[in-house]
Protein backbone atom coordinates (compact mmCIF):
# COMPACT_ATOMS: atom_id res chain seq x y z
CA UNK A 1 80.20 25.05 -145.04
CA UNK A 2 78.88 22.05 -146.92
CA UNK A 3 81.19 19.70 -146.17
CA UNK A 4 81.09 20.31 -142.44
CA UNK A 5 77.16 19.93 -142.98
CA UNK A 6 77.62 16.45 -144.86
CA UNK A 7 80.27 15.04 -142.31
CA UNK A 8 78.42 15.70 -139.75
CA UNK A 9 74.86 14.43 -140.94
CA UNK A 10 77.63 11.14 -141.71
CA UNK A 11 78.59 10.94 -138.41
CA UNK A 12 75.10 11.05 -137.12
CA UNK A 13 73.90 8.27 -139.61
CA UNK A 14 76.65 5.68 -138.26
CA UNK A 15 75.44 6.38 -134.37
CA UNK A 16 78.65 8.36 -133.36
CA UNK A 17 76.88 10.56 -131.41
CA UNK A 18 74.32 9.59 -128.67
CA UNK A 19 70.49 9.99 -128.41
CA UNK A 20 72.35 37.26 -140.40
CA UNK A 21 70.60 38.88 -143.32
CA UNK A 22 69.99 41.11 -146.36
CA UNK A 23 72.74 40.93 -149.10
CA UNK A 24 74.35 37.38 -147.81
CA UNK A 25 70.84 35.57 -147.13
CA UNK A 26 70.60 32.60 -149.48
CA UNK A 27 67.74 29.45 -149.77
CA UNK A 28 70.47 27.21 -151.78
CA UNK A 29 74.20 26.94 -150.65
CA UNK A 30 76.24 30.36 -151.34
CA UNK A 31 79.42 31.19 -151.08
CA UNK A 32 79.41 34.89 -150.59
CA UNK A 33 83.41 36.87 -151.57
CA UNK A 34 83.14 40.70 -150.07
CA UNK A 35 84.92 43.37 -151.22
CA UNK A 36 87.46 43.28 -148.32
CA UNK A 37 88.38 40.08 -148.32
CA UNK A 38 86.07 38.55 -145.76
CA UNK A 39 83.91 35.41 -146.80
CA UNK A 40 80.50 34.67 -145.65
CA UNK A 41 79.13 30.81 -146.38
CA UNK A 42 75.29 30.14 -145.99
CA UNK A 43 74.80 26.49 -146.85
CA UNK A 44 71.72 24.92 -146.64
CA UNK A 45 71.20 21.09 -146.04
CA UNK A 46 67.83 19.12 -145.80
CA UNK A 47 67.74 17.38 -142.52
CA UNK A 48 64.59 14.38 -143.68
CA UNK A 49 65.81 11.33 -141.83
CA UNK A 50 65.34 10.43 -138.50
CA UNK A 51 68.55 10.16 -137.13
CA UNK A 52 69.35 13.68 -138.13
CA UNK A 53 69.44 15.48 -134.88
CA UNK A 54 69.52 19.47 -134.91
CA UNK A 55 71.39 19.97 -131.73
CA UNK A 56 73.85 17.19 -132.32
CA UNK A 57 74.52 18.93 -135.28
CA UNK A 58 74.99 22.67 -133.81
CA UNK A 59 77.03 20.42 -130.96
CA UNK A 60 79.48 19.35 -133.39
CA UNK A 61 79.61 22.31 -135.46
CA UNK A 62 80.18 24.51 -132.27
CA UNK A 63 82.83 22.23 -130.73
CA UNK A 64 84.47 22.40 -134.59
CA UNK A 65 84.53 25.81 -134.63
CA UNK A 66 85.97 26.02 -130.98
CA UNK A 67 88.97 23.44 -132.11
CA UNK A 68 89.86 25.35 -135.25
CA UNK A 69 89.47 28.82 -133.50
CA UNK A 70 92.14 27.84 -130.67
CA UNK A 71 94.70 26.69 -132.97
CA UNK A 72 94.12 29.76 -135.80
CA UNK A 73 92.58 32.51 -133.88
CA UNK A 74 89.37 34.15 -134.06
CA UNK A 75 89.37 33.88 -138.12
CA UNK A 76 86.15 32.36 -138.00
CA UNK A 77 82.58 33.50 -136.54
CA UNK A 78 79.56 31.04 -136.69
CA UNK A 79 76.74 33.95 -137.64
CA UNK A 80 73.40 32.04 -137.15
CA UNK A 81 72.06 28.51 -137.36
CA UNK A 82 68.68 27.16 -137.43
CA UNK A 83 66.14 24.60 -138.40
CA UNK A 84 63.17 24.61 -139.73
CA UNK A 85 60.58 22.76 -141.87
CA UNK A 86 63.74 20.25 -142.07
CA UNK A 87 65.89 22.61 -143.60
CA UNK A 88 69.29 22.97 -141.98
CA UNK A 89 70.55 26.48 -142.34
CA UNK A 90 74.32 27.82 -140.80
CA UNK A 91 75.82 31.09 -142.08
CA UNK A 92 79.42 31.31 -141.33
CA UNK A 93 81.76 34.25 -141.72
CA UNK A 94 85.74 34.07 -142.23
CA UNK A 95 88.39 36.55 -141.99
CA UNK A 96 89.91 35.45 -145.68
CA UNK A 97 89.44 32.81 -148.20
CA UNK A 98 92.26 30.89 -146.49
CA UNK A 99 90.13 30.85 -143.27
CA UNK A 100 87.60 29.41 -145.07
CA UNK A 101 90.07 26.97 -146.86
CA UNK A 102 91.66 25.51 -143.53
CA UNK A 103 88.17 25.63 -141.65
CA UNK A 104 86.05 23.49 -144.09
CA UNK A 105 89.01 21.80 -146.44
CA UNK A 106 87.47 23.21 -149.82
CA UNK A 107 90.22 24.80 -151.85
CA UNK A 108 89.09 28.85 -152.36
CA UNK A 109 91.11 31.41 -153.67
CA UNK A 110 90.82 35.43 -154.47
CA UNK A 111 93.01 37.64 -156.36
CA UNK A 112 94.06 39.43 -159.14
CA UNK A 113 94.87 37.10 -162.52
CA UNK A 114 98.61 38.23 -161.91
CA UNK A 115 98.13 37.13 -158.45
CA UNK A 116 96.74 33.66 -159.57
CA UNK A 117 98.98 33.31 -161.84
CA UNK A 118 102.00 33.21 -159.46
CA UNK A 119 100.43 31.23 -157.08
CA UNK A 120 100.27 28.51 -160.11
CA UNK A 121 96.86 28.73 -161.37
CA UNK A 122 97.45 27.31 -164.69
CA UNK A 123 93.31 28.54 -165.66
CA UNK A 124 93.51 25.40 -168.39
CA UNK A 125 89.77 25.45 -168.74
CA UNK A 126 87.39 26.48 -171.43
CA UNK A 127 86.34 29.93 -170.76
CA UNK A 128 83.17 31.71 -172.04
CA UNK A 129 82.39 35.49 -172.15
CA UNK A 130 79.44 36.78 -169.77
CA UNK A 131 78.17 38.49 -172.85
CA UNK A 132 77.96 35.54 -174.67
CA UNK A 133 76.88 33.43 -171.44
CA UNK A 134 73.51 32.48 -173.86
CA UNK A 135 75.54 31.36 -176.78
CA UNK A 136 78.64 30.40 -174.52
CA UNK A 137 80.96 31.19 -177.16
CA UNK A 138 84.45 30.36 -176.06
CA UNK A 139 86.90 33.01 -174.79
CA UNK A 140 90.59 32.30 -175.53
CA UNK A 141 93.49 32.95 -173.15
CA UNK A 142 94.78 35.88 -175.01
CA UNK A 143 91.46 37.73 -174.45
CA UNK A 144 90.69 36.31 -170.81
CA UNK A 145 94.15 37.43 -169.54
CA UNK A 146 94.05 41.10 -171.42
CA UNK A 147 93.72 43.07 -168.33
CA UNK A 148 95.65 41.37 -165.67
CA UNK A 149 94.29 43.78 -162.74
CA UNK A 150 90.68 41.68 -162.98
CA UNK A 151 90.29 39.73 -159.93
CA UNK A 152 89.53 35.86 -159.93
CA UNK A 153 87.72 33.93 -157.30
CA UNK A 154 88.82 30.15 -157.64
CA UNK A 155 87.07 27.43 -155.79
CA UNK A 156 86.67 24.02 -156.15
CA UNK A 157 83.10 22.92 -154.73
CA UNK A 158 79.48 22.34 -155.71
CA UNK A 159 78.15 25.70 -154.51
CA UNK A 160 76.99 29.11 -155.87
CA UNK A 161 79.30 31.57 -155.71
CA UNK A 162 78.84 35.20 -155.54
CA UNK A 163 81.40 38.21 -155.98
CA UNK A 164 81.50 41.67 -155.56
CA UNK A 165 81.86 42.75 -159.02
CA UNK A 166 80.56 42.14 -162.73
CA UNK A 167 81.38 38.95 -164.12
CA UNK A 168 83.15 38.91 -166.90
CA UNK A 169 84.05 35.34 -167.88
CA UNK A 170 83.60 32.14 -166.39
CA UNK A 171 85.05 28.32 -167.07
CA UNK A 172 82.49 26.62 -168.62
CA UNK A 173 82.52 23.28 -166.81
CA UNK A 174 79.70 22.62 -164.57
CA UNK A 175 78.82 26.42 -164.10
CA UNK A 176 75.68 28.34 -164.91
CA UNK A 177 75.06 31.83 -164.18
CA UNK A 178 72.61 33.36 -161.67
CA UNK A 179 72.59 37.10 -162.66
CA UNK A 180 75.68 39.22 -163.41
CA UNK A 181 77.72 38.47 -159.98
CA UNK A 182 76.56 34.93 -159.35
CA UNK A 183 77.57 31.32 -160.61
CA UNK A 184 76.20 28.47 -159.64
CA UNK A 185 78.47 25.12 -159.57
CA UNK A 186 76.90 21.82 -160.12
CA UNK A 187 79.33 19.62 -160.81
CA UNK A 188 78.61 15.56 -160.28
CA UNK A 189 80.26 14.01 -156.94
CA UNK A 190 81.65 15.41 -153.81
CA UNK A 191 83.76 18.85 -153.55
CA UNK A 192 86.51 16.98 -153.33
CA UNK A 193 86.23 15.45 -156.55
CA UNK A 194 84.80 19.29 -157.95
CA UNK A 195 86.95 20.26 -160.77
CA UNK A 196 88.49 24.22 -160.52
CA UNK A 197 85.81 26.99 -161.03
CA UNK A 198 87.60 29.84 -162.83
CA UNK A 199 85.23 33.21 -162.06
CA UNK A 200 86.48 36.27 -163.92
CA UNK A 201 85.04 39.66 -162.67
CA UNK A 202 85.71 43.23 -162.46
């Protein structure tokens, strides 16, 4: 939840305010897609300025949460938060990629490339095989579409992303990968201004 992170640590620098583990544990801002659809979100944020104030910051996460919660339902669960040696860490967990959409305004999206497709994913990127990730040899349309039951995780943030599968191809744009089931997304800018991250995996 980067961008609830950043806005935040904004508010506090303009004086607004006054005066889980194992598989999804992350040091660097992950994205985490499970198999059944949940999403868990560990972001990380370096709190180094004075005006950065921990509890404020739980405060305003807390009374975000509660806001979003009573108008959606219990689709989102704040996991853990805490500080230390100036390193802000929350792990969040939503009910579906479209709880994490609405709850922290960054465009995510999981399906199957038929799925995608309907929903009017153009994928008008430059691909490149996992096999050639190295090389990054580019992987046409023809061969990234040949099996339409592959599922796609589309997001558009500055973030790692992992999935629950193999990756098979990725767009090449800003993205490096981090083993076989994890890209990371460095793209210059704020999410907002992210381009689409196509991930490809079986």
């Amino acid at each position: 939840m980067k961008k609830i992170l950043c806005a935040c640590m904004l508010v506090l620098c303009m004086g607004l305010f006054s005066g889980c583990s194992g598989k999804t544990d992350a040091d660097v801002s992950t994205v985490f897609i499970e198999k059944k659809g949940t999403i868990v979100s560990v972001d990380v944020e370096k709190l180094d300025r004075d005006y950065y104030d921990a509890n404020e910051l739980e405060k305003y996460i807390a009374q975000h949460l509660e806001e979003y919660t009573n108008e959606h339902g219990d689709t989102v669960e704040q996991v853990s938060f805490d500080v230390e040696e100036e390193m802000a860490r929350l792990k969040m967990k939503y009910d579906s990629c479209e709880a994490y959409t609405g709850f922290n305004g960054i465009e995510l999206y999981v399906g199957t490339i038929v799925q995608a497709r309907a929903e009017g994913y153009d994928f008008d990127a430059e691909f490149y095989s996992v096999e050639d990730a190295e090389k990054k040899e580019q992987a046409g349309q023809e061969e990234i579409f040949s099996k339409d039951d592959n599922k796609v995780a589309i997001i558009r943030a500055n973030v790692n992303v992992r999935v629950p599968g193999k990756i098979l191809y990725v767009s090449a744009q800003d993205t490096e990968l981090e083993g076989k089931d994890t890209v990371s997304i460095t793209g210059a800018g704020a999410n907002e201004e992210a381009a689409y991250t196509y991930i490809i995996y079986e």
